[in-house]
C-alpha atoms as a PDB file:
ATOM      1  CA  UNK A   1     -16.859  10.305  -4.696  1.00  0.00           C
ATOM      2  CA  UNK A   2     -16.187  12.822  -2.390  1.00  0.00           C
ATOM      3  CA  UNK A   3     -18.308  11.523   1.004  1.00  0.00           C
ATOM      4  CA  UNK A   4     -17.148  13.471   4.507  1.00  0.00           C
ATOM      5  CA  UNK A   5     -18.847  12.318   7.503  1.00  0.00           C
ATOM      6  CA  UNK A   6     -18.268  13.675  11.002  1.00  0.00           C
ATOM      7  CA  UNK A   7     -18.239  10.220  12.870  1.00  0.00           C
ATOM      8  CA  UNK A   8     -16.412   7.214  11.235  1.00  0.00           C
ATOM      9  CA  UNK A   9     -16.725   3.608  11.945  1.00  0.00           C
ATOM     10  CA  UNK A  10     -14.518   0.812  10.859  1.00  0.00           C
ATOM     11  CA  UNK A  11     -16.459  -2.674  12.557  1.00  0.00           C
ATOM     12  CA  UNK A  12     -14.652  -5.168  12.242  1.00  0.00           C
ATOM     13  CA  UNK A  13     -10.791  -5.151  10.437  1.00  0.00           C
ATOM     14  CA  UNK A  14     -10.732  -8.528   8.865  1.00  0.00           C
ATOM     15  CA  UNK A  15     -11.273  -8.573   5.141  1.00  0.00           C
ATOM     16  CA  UNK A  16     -11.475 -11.755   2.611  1.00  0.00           C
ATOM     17  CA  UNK A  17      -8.245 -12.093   0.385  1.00  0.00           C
ATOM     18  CA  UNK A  18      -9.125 -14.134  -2.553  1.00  0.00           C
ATOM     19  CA  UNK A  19      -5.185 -14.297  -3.071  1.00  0.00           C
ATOM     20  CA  UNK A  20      -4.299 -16.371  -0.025  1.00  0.00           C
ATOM     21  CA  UNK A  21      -7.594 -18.362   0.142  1.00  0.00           C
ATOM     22  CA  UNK A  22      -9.059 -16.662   3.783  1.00  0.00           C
ATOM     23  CA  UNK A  23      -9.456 -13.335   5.808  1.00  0.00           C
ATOM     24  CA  UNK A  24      -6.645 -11.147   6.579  1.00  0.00           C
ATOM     25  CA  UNK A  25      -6.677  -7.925   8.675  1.00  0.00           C
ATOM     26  CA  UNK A  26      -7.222  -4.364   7.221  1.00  0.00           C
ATOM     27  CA  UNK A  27      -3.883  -2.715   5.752  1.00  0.00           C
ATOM     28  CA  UNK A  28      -3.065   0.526   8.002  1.00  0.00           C
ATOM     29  CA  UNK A  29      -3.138   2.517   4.386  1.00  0.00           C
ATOM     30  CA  UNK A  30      -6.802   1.416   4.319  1.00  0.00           C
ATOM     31  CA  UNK A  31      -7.802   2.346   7.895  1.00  0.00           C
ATOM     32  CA  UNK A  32      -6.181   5.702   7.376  1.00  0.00           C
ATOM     33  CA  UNK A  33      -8.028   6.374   4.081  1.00  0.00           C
ATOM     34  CA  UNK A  34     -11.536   5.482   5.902  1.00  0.00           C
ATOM     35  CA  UNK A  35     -10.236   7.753   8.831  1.00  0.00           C
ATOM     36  CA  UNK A  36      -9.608  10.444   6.827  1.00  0.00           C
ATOM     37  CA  UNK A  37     -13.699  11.111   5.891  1.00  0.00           C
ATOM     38  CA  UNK A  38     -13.912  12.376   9.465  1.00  0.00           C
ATOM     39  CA  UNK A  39     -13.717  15.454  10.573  1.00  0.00           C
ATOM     40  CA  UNK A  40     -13.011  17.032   6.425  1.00  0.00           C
ATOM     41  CA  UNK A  41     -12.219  21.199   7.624  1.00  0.00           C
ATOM     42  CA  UNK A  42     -14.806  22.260   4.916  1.00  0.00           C
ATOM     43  CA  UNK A  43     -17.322  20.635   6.370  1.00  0.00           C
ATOM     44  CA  UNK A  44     -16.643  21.067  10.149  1.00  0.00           C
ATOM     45  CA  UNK A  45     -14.610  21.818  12.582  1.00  0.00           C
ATOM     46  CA  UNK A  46     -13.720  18.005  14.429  1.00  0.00           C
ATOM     47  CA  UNK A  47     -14.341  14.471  13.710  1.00  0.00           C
ATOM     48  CA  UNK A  48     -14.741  11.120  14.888  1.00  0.00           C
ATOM     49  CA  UNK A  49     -13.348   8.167  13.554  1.00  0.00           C
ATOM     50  CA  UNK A  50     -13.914   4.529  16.030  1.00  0.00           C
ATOM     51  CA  UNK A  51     -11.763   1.248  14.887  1.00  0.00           C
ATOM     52  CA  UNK A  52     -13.487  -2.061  16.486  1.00  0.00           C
ATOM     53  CA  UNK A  53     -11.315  -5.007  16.389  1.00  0.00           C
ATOM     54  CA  UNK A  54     -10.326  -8.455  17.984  1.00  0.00           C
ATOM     55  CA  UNK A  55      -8.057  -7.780  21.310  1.00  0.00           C
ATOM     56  CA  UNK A  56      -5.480 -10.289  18.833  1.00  0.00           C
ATOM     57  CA  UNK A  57      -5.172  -7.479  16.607  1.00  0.00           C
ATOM     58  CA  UNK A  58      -5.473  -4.694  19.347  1.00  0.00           C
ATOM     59  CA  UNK A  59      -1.936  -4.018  19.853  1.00  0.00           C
ATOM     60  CA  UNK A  60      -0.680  -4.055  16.451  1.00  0.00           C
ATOM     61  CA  UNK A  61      -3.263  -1.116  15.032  1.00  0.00           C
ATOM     62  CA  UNK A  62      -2.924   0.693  18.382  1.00  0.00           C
ATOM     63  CA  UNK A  63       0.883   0.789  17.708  1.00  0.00           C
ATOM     64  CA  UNK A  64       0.322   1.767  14.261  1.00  0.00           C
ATOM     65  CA  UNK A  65      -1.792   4.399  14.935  1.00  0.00           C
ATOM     66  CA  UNK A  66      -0.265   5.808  18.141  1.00  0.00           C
ATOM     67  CA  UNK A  67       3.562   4.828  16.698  1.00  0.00           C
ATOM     68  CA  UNK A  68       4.244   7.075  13.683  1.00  0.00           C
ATOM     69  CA  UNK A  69       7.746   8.175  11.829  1.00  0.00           C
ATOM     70  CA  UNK A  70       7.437  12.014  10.918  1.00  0.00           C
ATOM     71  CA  UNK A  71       7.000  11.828   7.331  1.00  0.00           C
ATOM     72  CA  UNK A  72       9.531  14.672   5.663  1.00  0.00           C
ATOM     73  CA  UNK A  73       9.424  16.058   2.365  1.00  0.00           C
ATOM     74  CA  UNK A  74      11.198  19.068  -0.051  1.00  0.00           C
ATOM     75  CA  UNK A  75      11.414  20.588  -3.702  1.00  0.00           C
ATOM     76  CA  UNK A  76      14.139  21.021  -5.104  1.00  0.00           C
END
């Protein structure tokens, strides 16, 4: 389902993981997906997207979001 929205908001990153038993934080994968509904260029011309978190897991999505390898691609 196709659902843009100009202002995004992620409360809270911790998510329940059957697997190991107890709540782990949001993958990056997943807060870029939910970040991506903001702003779509069809729709408008900017977007918003707000993460709120503990300050424990501050530094590690601020680093993932702010710390980015170039991602390179070709056909050959």
């Amino acid at each position: 389902i196709n659902l843009p929205a100009h202002t995004v908001v992620i409360k809270g990153t911790e998510v329940y993981n059957p697997d190991k038993g107890g709540f782990t934080d949001l993958s990056m994968l997943d807060v870029m997906q939910i970040f991506g509904r903001a702003g779509r260029p069809q729709y408008g011309t900017s977007g918003e997207a707000v993460l709120i978190t503990t300050q424990k897991s501050l530094p590690r999505y601020l680093a993932l979001l702010t710390d980015q390898m170039p991602i390179e691609s070709c056909f050959i």
